[in-house]
N, C-alpha and C. Protein backbone atom coordinates (compact mmCIF):
# COMPACT_ATOMS: atom_id res chain seq x y z
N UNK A 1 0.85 -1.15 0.00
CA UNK A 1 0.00 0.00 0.00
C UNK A 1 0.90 1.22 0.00
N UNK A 2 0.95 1.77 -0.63
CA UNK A 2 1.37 3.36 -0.75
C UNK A 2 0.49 4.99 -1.19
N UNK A 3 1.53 5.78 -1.23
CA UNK A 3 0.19 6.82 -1.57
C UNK A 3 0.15 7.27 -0.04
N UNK A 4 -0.91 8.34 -0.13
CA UNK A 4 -1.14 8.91 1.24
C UNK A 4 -1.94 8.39 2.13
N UNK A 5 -3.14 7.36 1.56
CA UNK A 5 -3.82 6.39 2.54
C UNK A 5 -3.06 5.67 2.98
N UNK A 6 -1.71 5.34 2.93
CA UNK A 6 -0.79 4.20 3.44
C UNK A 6 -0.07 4.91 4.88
N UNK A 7 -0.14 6.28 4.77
CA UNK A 7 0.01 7.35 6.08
C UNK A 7 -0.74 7.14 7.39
N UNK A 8 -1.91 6.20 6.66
CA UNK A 8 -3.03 6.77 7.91
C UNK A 8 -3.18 5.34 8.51
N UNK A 9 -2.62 4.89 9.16
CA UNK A 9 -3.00 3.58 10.23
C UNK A 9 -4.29 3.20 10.29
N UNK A 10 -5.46 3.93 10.66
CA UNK A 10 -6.75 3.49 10.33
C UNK A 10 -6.82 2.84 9.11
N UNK A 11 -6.07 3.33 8.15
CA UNK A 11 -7.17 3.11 6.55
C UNK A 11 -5.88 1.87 6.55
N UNK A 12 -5.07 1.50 6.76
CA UNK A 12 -4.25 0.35 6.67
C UNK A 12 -4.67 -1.03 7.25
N UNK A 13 -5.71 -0.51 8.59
CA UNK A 13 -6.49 -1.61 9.36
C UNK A 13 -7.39 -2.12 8.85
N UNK A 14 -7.95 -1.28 8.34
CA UNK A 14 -9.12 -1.25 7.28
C UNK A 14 -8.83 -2.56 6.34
N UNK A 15 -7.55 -1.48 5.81
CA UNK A 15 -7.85 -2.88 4.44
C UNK A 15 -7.42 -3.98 4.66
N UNK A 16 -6.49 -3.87 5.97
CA UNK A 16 -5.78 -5.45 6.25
C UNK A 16 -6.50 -6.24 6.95
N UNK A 17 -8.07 -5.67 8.08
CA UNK A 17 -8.87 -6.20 8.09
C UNK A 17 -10.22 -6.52 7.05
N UNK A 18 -10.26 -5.96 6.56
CA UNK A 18 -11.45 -6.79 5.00
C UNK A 18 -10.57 -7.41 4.05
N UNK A 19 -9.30 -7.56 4.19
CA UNK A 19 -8.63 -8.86 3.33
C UNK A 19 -8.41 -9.84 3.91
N UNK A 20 -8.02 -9.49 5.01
CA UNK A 20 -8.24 -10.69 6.49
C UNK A 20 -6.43 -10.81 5.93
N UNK A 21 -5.72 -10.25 5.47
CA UNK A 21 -4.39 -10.31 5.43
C UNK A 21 -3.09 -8.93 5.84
N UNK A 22 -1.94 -9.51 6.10
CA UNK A 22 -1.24 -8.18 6.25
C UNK A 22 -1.05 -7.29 5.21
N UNK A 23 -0.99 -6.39 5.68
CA UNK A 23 -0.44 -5.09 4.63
C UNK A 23 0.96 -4.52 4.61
N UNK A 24 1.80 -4.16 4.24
CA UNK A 24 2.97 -3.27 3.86
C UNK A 24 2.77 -2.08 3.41
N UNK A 25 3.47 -0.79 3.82
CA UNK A 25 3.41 -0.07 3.37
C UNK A 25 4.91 0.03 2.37
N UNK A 26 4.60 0.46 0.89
CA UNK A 26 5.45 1.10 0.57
C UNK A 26 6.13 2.40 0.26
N UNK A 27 7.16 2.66 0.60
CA UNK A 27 7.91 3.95 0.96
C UNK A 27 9.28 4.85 -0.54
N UNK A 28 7.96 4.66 -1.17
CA UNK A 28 8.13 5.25 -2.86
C UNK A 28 7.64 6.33 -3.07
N UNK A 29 7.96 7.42 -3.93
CA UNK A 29 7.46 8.23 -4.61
C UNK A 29 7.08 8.01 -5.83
N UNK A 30 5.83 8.53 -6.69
CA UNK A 30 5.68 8.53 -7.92
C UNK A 30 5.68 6.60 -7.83
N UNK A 31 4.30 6.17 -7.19
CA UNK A 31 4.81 5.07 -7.26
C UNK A 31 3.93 4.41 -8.70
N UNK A 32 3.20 5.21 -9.55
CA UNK A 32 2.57 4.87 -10.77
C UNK A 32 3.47 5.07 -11.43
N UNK A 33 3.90 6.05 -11.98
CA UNK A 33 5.01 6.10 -12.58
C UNK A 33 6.51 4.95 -13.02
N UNK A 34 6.66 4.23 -11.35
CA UNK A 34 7.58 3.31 -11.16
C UNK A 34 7.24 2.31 -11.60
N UNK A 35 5.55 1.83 -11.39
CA UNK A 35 5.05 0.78 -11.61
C UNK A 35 5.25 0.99 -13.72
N UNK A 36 5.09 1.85 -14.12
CA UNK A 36 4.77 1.79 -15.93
C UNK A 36 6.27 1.82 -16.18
N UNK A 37 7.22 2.25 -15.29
CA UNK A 37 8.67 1.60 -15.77
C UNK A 37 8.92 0.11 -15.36
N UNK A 38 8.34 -0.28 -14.07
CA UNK A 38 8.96 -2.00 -14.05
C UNK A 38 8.24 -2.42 -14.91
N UNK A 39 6.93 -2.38 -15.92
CA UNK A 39 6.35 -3.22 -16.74
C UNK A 39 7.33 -3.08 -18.26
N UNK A 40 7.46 -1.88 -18.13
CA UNK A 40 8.59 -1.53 -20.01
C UNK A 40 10.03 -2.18 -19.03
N UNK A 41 10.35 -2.20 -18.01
CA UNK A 41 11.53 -3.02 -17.85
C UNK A 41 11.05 -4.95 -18.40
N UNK A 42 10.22 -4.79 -17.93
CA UNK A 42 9.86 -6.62 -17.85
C UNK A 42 9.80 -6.46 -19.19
N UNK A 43 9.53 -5.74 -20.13
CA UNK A 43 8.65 -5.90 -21.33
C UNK A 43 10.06 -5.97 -22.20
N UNK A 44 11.14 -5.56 -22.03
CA UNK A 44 12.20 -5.27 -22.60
C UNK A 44 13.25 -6.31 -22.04
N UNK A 45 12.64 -6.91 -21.09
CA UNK A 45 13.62 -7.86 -21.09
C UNK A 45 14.69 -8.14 -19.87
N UNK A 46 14.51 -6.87 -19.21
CA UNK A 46 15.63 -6.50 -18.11
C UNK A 46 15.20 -7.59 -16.94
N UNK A 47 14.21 -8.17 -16.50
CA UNK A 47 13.63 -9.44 -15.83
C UNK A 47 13.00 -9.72 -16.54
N UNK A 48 12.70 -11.32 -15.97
CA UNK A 48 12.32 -12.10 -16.44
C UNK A 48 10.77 -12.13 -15.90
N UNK A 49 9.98 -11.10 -15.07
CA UNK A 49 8.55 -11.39 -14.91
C UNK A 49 8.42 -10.45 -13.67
N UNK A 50 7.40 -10.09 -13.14
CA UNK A 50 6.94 -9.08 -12.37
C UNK A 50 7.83 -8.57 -10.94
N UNK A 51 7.45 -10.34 -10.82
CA UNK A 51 7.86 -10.61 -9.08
C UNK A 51 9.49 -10.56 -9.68
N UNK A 52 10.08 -11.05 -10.15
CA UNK A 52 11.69 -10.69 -10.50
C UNK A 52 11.93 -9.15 -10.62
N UNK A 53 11.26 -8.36 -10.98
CA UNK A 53 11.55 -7.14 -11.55
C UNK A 53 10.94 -6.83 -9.95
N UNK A 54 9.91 -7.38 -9.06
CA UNK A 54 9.87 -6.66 -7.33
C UNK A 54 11.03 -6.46 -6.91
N UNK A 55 11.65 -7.85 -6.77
CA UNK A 55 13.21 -7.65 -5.97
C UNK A 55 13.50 -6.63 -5.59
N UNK A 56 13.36 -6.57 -6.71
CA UNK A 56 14.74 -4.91 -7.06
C UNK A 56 14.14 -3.53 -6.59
N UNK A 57 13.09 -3.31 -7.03
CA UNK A 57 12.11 -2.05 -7.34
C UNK A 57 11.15 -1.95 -5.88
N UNK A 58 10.92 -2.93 -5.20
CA UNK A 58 9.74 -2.98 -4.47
C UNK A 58 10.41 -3.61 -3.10
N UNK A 59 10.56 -4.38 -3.23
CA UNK A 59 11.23 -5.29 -1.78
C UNK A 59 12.49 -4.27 -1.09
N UNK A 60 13.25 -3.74 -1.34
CA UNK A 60 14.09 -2.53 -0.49
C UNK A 60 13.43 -1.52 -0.05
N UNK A 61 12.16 -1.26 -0.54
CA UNK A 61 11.47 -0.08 0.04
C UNK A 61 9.95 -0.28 0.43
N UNK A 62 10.63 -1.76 1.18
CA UNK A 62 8.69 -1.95 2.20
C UNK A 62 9.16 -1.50 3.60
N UNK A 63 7.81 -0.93 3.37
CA UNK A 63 7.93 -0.77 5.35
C UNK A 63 7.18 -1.64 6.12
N UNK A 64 6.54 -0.92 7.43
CA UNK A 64 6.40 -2.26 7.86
C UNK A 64 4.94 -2.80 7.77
N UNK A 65 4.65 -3.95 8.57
CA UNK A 65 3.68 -4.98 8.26
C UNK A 65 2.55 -3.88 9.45
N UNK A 66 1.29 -3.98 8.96
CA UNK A 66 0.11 -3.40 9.57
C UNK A 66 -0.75 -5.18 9.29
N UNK A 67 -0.94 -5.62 10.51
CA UNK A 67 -1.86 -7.05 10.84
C UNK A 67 -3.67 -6.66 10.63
N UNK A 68 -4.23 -7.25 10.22
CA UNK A 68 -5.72 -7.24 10.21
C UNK A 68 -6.05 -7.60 11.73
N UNK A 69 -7.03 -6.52 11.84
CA UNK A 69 -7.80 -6.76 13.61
C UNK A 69 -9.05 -8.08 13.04
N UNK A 70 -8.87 -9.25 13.95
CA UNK A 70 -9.94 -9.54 13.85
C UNK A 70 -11.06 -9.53 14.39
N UNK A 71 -11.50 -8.36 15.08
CA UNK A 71 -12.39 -7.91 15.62
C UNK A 71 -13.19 -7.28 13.98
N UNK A 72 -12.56 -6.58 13.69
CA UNK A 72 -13.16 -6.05 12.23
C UNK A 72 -12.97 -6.51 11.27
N UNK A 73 -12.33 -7.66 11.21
CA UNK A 73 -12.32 -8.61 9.97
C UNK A 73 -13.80 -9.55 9.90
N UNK A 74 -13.79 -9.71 11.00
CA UNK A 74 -15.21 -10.90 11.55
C UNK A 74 -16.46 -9.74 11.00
N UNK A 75 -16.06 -8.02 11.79
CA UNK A 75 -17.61 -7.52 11.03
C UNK A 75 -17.86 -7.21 9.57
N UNK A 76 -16.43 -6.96 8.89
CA UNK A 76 -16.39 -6.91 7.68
C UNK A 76 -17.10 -8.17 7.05
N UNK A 77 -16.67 -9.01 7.14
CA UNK A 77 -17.18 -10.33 6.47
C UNK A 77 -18.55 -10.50 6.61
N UNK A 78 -19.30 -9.78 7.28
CA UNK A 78 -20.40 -9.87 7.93
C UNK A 78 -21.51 -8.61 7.10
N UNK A 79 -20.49 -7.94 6.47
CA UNK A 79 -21.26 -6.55 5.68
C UNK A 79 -20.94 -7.17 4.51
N UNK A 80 -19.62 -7.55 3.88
CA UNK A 80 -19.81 -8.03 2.79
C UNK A 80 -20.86 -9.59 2.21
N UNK A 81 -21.24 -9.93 3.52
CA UNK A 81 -22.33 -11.07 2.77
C UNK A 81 -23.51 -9.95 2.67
N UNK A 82 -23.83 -9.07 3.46
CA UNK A 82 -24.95 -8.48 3.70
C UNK A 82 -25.23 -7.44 1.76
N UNK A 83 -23.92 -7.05 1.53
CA UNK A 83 -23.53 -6.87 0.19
C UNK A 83 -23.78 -7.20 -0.88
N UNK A 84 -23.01 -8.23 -0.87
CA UNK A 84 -23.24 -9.61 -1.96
C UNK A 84 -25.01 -9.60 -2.16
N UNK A 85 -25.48 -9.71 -1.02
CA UNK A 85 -27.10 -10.26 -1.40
C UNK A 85 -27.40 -8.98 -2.00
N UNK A 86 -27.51 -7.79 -1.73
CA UNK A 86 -27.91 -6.86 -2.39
C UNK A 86 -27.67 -6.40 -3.62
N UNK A 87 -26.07 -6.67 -3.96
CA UNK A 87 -25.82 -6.87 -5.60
C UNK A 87 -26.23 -7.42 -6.49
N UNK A 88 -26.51 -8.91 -5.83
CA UNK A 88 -27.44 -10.04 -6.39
C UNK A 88 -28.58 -9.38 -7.00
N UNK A 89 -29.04 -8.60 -5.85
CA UNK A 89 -30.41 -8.38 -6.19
C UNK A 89 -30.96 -7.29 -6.96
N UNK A 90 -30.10 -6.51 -7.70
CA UNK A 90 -29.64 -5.26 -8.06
C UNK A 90 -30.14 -5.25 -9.43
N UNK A 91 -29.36 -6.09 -10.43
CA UNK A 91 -30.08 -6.20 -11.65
C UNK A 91 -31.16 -5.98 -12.06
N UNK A 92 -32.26 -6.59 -11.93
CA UNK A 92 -33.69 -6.07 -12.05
C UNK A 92 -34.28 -4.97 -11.79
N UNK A 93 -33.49 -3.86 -11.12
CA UNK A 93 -33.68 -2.71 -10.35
C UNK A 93 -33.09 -1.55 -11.10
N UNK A 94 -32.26 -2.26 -11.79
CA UNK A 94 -31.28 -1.45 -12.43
C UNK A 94 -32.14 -1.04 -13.85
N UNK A 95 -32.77 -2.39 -14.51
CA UNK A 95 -33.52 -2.68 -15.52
C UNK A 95 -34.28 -1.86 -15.91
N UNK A 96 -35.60 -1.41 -14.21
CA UNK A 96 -36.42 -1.31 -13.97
C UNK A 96 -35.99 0.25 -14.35
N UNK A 97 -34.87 0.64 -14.04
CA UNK A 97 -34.45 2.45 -13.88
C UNK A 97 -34.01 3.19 -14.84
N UNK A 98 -33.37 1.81 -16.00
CA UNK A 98 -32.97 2.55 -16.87
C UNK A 98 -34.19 2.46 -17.90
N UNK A 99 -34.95 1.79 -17.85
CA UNK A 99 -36.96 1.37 -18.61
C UNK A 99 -37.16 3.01 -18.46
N UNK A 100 -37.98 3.48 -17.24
CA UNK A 100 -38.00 4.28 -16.82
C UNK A 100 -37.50 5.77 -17.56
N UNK A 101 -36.12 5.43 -17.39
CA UNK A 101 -35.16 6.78 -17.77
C UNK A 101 -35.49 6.50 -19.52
N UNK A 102 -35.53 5.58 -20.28
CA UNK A 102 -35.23 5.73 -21.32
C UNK A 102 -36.83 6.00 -21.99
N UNK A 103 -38.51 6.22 -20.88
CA UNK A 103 -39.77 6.43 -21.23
C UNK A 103 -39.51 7.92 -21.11
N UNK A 104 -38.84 8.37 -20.26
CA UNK A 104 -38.84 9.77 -19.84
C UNK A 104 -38.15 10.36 -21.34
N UNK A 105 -36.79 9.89 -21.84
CA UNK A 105 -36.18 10.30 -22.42
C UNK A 105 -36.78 10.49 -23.93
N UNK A 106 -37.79 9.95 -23.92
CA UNK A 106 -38.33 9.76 -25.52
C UNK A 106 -38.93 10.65 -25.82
């Protein structure tokens, strides 16, 4: 995780609790930028594939590990089923809105 949400300890808990995994922060600048040079590096040949071209580019500049709480991993999992059903159920609704928008529009 990098960028300025990777600053904020909350938003690191966050995501390391709704992945239910650890997080790293990385301690890069311009880290889009870096990322569209390790792909024209891989692409050119300089490694042999992503995680080879990490080594180098990514692994010297992790910081440290932020653990998922599972106190909020357990409620996360618990909003994302609540989620899921509602996406499910979404389609027909969606149908129903753009019917609608496209009687209005005529």
């Amino acid at each position: 995780m990098g960028g300025g949400a990777a600053r904020s300890k909350a938003l690191r808990t966050i995501l390391a609790s709704t992945l239910n995994a650890n997080v790293r922060t990385v301690n890069r600048d311009e880290m889009g930028a870096a990322g569209a040079a390790m792909m024209a590096a891989v692409n050119l040949g300089m490694y042999t594939d992503m995680a080879d071209c990490s080594q180098t580019w990514i692994t010297p500049v992790l910081g440290s590990v932020t653990e998922p709480d599972p106190t909020l991993t357990r409620h996360y999992d618990g909003l994302y089923s609540a989620y899921y059903t509602i996406r499910e159920m979404m389609p027909p609704v969606w149908a129903n809105l753009a019917s609608i928008r496209q009687e209005f529009m005529a």
